[in-house]
Protein backbone atom coordinates (compact mmCIF):
# COMPACT_ATOMS: atom_id res chain seq x y z
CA UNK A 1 0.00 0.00 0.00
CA UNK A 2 2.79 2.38 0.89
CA UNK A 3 4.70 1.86 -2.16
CA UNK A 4 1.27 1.97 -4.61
CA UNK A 5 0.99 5.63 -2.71
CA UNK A 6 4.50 6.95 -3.27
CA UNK A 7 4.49 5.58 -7.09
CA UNK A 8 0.81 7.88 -6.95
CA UNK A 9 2.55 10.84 -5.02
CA UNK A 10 5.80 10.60 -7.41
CA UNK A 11 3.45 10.63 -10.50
CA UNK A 12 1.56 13.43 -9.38
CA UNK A 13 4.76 15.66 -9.13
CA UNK A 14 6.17 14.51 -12.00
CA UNK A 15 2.72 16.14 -14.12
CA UNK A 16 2.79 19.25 -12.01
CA UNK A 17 6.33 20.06 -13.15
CA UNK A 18 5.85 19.03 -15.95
CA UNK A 19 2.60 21.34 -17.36
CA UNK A 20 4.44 24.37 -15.18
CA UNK A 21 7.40 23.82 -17.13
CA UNK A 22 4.91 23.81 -20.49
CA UNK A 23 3.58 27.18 -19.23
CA UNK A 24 6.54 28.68 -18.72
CA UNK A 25 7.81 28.15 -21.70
CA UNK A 26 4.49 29.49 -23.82
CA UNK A 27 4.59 32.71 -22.11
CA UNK A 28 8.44 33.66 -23.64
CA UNK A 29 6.85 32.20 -27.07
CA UNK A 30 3.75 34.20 -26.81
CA UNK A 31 5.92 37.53 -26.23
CA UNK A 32 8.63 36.92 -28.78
CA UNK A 33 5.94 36.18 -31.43
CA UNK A 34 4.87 39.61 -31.05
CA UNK A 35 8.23 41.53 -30.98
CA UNK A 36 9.17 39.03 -34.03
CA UNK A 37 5.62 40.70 -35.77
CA UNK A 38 6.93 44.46 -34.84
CA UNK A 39 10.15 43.68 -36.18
CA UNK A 40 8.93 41.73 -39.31
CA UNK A 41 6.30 44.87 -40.02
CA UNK A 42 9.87 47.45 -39.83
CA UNK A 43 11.97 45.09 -41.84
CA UNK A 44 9.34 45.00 -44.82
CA UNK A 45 8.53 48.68 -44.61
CA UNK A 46 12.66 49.21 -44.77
CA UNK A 47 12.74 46.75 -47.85
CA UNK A 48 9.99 47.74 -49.89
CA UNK A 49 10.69 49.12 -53.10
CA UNK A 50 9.23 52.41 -53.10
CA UNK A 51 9.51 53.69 -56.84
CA UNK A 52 5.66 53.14 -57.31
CA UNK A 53 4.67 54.99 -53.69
CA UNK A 54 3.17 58.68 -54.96
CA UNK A 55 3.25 61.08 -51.36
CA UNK A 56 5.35 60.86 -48.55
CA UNK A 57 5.36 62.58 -45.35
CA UNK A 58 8.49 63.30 -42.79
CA UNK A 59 9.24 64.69 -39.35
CA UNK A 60 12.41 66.20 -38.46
CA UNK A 61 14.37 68.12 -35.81
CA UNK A 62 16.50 71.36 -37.02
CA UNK A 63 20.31 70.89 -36.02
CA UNK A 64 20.60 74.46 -35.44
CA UNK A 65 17.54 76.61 -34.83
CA UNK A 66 19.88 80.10 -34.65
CA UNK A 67 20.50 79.40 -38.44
CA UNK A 68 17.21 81.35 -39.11
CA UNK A 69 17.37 84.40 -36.76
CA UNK A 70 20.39 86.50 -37.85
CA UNK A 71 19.09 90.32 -37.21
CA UNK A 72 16.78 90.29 -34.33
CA UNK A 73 19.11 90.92 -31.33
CA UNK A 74 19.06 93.79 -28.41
CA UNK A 75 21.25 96.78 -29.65
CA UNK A 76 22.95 98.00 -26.26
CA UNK A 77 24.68 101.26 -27.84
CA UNK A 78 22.53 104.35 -26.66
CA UNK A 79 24.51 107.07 -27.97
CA UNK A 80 27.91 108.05 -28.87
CA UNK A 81 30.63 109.67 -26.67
CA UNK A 82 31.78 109.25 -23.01
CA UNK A 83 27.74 109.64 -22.24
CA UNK A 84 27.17 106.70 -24.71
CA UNK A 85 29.67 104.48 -23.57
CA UNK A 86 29.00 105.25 -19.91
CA UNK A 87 25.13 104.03 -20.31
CA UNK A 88 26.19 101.37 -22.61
CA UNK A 89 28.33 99.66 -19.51
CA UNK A 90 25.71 100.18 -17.21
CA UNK A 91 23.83 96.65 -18.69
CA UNK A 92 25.18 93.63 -19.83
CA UNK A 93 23.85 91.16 -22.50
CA UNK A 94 21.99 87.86 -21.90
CA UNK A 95 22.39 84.34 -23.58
CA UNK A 96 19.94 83.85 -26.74
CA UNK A 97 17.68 81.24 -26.17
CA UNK A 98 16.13 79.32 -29.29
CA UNK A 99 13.15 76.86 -29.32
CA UNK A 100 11.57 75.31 -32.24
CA UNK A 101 8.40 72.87 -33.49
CA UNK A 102 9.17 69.92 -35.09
CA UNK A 103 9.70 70.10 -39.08
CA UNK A 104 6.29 69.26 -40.60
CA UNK A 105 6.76 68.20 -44.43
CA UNK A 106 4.59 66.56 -47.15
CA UNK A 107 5.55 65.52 -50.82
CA UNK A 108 4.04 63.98 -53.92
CA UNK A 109 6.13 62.69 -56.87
CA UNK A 110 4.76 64.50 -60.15
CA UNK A 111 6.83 62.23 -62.07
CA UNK A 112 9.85 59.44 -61.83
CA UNK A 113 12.32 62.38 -61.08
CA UNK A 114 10.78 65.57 -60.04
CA UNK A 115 8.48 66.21 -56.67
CA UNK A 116 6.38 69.01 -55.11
CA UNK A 117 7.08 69.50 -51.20
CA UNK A 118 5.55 71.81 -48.40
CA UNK A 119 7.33 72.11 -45.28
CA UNK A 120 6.43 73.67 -42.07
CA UNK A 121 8.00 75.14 -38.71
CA UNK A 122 7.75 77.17 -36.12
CA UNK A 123 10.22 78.84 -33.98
CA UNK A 124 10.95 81.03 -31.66
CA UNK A 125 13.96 83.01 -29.66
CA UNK A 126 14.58 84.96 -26.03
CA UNK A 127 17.14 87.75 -25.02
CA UNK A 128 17.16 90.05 -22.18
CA UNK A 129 19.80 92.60 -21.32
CA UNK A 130 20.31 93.29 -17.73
CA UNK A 131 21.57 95.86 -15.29
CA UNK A 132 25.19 95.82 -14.12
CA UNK A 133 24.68 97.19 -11.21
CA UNK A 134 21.59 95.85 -9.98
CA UNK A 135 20.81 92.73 -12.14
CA UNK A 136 17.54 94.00 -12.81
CA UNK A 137 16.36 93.25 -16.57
CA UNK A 138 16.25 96.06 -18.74
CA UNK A 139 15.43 95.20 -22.34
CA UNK A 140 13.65 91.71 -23.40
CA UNK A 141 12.68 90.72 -26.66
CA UNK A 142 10.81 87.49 -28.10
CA UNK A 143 11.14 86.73 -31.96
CA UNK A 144 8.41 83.67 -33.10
CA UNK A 145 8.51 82.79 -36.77
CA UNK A 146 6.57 80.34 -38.83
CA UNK A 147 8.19 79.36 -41.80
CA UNK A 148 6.29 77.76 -45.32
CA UNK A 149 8.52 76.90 -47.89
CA UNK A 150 6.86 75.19 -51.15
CA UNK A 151 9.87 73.49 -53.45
CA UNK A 152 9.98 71.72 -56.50
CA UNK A 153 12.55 68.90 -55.93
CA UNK A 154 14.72 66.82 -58.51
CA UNK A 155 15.99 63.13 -57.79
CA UNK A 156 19.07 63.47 -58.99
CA UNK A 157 19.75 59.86 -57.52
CA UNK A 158 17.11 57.62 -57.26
CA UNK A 159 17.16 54.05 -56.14
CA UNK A 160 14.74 51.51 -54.20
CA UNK A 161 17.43 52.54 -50.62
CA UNK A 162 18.96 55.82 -51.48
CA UNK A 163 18.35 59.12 -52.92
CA UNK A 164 19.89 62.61 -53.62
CA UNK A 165 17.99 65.81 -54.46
CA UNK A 166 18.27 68.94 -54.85
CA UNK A 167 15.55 71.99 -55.21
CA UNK A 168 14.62 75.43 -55.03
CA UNK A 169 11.83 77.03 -53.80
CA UNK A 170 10.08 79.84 -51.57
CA UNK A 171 10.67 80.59 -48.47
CA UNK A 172 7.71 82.57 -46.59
CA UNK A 173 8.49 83.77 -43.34
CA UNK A 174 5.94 85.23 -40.62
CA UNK A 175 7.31 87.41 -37.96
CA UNK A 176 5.98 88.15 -35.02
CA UNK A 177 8.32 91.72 -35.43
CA UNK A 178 7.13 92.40 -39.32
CA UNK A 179 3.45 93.58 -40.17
CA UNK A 180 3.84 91.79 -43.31
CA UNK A 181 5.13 88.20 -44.09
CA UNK A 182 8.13 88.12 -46.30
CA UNK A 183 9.04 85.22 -48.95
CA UNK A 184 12.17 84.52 -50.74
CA UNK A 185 13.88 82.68 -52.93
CA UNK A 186 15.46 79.46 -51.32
CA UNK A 187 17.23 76.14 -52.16
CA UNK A 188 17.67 72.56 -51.05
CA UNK A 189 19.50 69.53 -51.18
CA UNK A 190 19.80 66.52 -48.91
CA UNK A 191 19.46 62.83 -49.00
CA UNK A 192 17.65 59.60 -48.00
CA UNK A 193 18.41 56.31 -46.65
CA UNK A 194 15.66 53.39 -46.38
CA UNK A 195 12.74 52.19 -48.63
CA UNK A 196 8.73 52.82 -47.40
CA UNK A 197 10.39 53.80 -43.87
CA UNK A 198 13.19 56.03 -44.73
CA UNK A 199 15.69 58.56 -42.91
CA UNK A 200 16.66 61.84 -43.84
CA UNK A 201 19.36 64.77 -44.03
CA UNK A 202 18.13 67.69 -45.76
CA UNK A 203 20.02 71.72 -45.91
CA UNK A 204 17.87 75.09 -46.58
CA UNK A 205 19.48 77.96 -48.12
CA UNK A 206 18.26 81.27 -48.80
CA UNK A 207 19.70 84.69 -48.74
CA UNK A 208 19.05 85.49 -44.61
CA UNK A 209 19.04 81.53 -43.07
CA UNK A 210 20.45 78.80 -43.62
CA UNK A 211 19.68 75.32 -41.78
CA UNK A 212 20.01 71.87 -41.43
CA UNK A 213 17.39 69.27 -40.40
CA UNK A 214 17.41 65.65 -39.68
CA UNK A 215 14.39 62.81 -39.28
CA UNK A 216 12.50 59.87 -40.47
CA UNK A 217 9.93 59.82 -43.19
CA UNK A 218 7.37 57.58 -44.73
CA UNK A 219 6.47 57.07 -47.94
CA UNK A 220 2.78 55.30 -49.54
């Protein structure tokens, strides 16, 4: 009788361990099916030839935000002279700050080379002067800008993982100092690495900013 229960007992144990251990091992399965999905959905969106895909859209950071604001600093010179230079060393000059939006852009290819783009951004910069004696501030001044800048772009490399452009444009500027918005004439060029799901390096010229961005797109 004792030996019929301990064959039982050691059975019993030997199934418990046995369907934990089964368990166990689903749950790892379960999880790396779905990173393997995530993973399988970014690998086919990076391989996908993309020749046939019409618009695209992008995000991107500027590297340098200053690039655009050139002319809109505190002028500390009051006057010529000994009287000039006296009030002139009586404040001091504060750090710019800059801030920006992300870089909003859309594009649709006309044809197998050439493409229409709108891009989009805000930014925005702080300076103060202060006192020298007292710290206090004494001047302050806040630039925003929005910048729209339609371009008609040319592939001058084009392949399913790589491309090179270039293209000009206008660049339309709204300024929180100006009444009226300005535009000018403006180029680009910059590159792209990937297929659907692609990144980005693109440089703005015109004749008062120039700037760099960087970001990921995707194309459909």
């Amino acid at each position: 009788m004792k030996r019929a229960l301990l064959l039982t007992f050691t059975l019993l144990m030997v199934s418990l361990v046995g369907i934990k251990a089964q368990t166990s091992a689903d749950i790892p399965a379960e999880q790396s099916s779905v990173f393997d999905s995530v993973v399988k959905v970014l690998v086919d969106n990076w391989n996908i030839p993309n020749l046939d895909c019409k618009n695209e859209i992008r995000i991107g950071v500027p590297v340098d935000p200053s690039g655009s604001f050139h002319h809109e600093s505190i002028e500390i010179s009051v006057g010529q002279g000994v009287l000039g230079e006296y009030l002139s060393a009586k404040e001091r000059e504060g750090a710019t700050y800059y801030y920006s939006s992300p870089y909003i852009s859309y594009g649709r290819r006309l044809n197998r080379t050439l493409e229409i783009t709108a891009k989009a951004i805000y930014m925005g910069s702080t300076q103060r002067t202060y006192s020298s004696l007292t710290g206090d501030v004494m001047q302050s001044i806040v630039v925003e800008k929005f910048f729209f800048t339609p371009t008609l772009r040319w592939n001058m490399l084009l392949g399913n993982k790589a491309r090179c452009y270039t293209g000009i444009g206008y660049d339309m500027v709204f300024d929180s100092l100006r009444h009226a918005p300005t535009a000018e004439m403006c180029c680009e060029i910059g590159f792209t690495l990937g297929a659907k799901l692609f990144f980005y390096g693109e440089s703005l010229l015109s004749n008062s900013r120039i700037v760099a961005q960087m970001g990921v797109g995707y194309r459909f």
